[in-house]
Protein backbone atom coordinates (compact mmCIF):
# COMPACT_ATOMS: atom_id res chain seq x y z
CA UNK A 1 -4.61 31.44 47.13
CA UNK A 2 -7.25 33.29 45.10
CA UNK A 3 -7.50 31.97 41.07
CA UNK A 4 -6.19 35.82 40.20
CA UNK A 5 -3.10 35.61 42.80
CA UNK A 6 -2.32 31.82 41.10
CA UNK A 7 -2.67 33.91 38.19
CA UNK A 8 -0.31 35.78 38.62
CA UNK A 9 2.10 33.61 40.39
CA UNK A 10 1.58 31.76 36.84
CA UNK A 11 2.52 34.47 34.89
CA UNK A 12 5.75 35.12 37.55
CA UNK A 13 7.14 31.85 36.78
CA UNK A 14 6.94 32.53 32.93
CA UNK A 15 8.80 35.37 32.68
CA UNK A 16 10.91 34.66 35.44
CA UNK A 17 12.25 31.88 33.39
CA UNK A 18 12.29 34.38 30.25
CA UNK A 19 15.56 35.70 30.59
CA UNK A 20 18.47 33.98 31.51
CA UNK A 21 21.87 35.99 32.05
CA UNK A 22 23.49 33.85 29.21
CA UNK A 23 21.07 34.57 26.95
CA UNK A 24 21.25 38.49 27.04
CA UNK A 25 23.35 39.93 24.37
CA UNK A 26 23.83 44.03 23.86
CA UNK A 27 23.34 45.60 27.45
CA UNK A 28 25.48 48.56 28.15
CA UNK A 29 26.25 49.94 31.35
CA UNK A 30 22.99 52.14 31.55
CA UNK A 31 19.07 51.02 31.49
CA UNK A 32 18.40 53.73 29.11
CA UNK A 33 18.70 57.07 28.48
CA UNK A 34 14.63 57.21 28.43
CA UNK A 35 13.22 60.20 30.12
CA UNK A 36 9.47 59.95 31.02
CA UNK A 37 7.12 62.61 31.65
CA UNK A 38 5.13 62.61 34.93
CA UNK A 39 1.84 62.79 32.96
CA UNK A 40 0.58 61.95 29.27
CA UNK A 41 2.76 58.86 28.88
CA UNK A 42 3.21 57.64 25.07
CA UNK A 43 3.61 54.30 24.49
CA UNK A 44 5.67 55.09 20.83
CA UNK A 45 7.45 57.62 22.32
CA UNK A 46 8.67 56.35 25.97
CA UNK A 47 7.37 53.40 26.46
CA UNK A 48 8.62 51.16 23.43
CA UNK A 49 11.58 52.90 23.38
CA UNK A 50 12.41 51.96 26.80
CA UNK A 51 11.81 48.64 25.93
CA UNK A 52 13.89 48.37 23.25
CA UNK A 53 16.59 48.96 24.83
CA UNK A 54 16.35 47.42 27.95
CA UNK A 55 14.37 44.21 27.36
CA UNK A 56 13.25 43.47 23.83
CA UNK A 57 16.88 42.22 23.03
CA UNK A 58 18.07 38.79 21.38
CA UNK A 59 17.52 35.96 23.75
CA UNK A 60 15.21 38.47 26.12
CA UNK A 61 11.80 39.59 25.00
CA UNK A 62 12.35 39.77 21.58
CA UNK A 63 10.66 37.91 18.74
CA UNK A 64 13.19 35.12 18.58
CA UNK A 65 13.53 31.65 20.23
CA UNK A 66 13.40 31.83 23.99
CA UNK A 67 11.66 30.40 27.15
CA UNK A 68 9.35 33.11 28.01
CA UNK A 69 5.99 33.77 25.81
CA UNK A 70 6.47 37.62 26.14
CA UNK A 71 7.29 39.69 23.32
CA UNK A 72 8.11 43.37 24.24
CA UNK A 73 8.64 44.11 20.49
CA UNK A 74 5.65 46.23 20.19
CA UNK A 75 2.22 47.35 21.73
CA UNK A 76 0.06 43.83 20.72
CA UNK A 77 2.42 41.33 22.36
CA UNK A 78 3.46 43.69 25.41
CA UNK A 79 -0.30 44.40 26.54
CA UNK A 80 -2.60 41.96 24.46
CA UNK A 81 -1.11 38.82 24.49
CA UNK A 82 -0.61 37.54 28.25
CA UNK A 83 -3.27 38.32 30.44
CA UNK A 84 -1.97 40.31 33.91
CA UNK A 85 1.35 41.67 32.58
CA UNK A 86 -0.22 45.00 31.89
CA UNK A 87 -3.58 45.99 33.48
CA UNK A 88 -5.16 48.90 31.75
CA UNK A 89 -5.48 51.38 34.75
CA UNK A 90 -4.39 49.28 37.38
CA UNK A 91 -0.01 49.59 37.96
CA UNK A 92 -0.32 47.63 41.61
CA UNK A 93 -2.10 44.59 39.48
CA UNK A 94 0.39 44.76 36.25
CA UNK A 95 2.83 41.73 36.63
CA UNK A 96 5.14 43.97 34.68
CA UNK A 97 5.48 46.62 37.22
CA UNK A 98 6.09 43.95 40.02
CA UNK A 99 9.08 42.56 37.86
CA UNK A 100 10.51 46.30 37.60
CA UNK A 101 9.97 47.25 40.64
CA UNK A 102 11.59 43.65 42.22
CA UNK A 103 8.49 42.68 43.96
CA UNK A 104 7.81 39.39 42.46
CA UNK A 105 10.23 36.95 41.53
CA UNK A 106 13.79 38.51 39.78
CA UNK A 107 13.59 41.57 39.26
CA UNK A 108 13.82 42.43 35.28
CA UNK A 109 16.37 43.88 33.38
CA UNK A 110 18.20 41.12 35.45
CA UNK A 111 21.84 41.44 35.98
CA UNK A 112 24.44 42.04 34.09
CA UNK A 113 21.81 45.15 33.19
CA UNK A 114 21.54 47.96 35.64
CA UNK A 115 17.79 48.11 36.76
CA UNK A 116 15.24 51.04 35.48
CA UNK A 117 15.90 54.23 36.81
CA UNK A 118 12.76 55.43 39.49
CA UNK A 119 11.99 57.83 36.64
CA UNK A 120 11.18 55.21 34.13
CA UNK A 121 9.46 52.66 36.45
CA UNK A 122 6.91 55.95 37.59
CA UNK A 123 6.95 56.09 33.75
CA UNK A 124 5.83 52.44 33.03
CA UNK A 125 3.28 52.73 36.38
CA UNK A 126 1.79 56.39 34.83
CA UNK A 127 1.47 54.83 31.41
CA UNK A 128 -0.71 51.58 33.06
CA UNK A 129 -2.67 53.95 35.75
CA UNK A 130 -3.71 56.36 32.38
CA UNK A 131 -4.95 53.26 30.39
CA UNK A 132 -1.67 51.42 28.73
CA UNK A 133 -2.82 53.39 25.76
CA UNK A 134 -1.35 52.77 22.30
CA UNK A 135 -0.40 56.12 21.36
């Protein structure tokens, strides 16, 4: 295995361990009533939004005490902070889009949550493949 794929596989583990079913406190029945445009993502607008509601919740990826380093909370600790969660321009190497998508390790929201919608995973992959801008 290539140092990038352990990498990754590194960065798997962590958040796979990040949220734990008895830790999640606040999911409704819905991911999120987030709508995301096909092009000209914003991160204020769709992006954070999405995550607040979906995964920066107590015991998740918020800023309290919990196993997993990453903070969805806002822009600096979702794309700064942990190398290969979010690759500027590159979706298919973004850690965070294999989690959404199921691809690599459990798939995040986990249950109880319902997953993301295909509309806001495109969303999350359009904001990464335009830059993972902060605007």
């Amino acid at each position: 295995m290539s140092l990038r794929g352990l990498a990754l596989a590194g960065v798997a583990a962590i958040v796979a361990l990040s949220c734990k079913d008895e830790n999640i406190t606040g999911l409704g029945d819905s991911p999120s009533n987030v709508v995301f445009p096909t092009r000209d993502v914003s991160y204020a607008v769709h992006v954070q939004i999405l995550f607040n509601q979906t995964c920066a919740l107590g015991g998740c990826h918020d800023n309290g005490p919990h196993q997993s380093p990453l903070r969805l909370t806002e822009y600096g600790y979702a794309v700064l902070t942990i190398p290969g969660v979010v690759v500027a321009g590159k979706p298919d190497e973004s850690t965070l889009v294999f989690r959404i998508e199921g691809r690599v390790g459990e798939r995040m929201p986990p249950p109880p949550s319902n997953p993301l919608n295909q509309n806001q995973i495109n969303g999350i992959r359009t904001w990464i493949a335009e830059g993972a801008k902060n605007n």
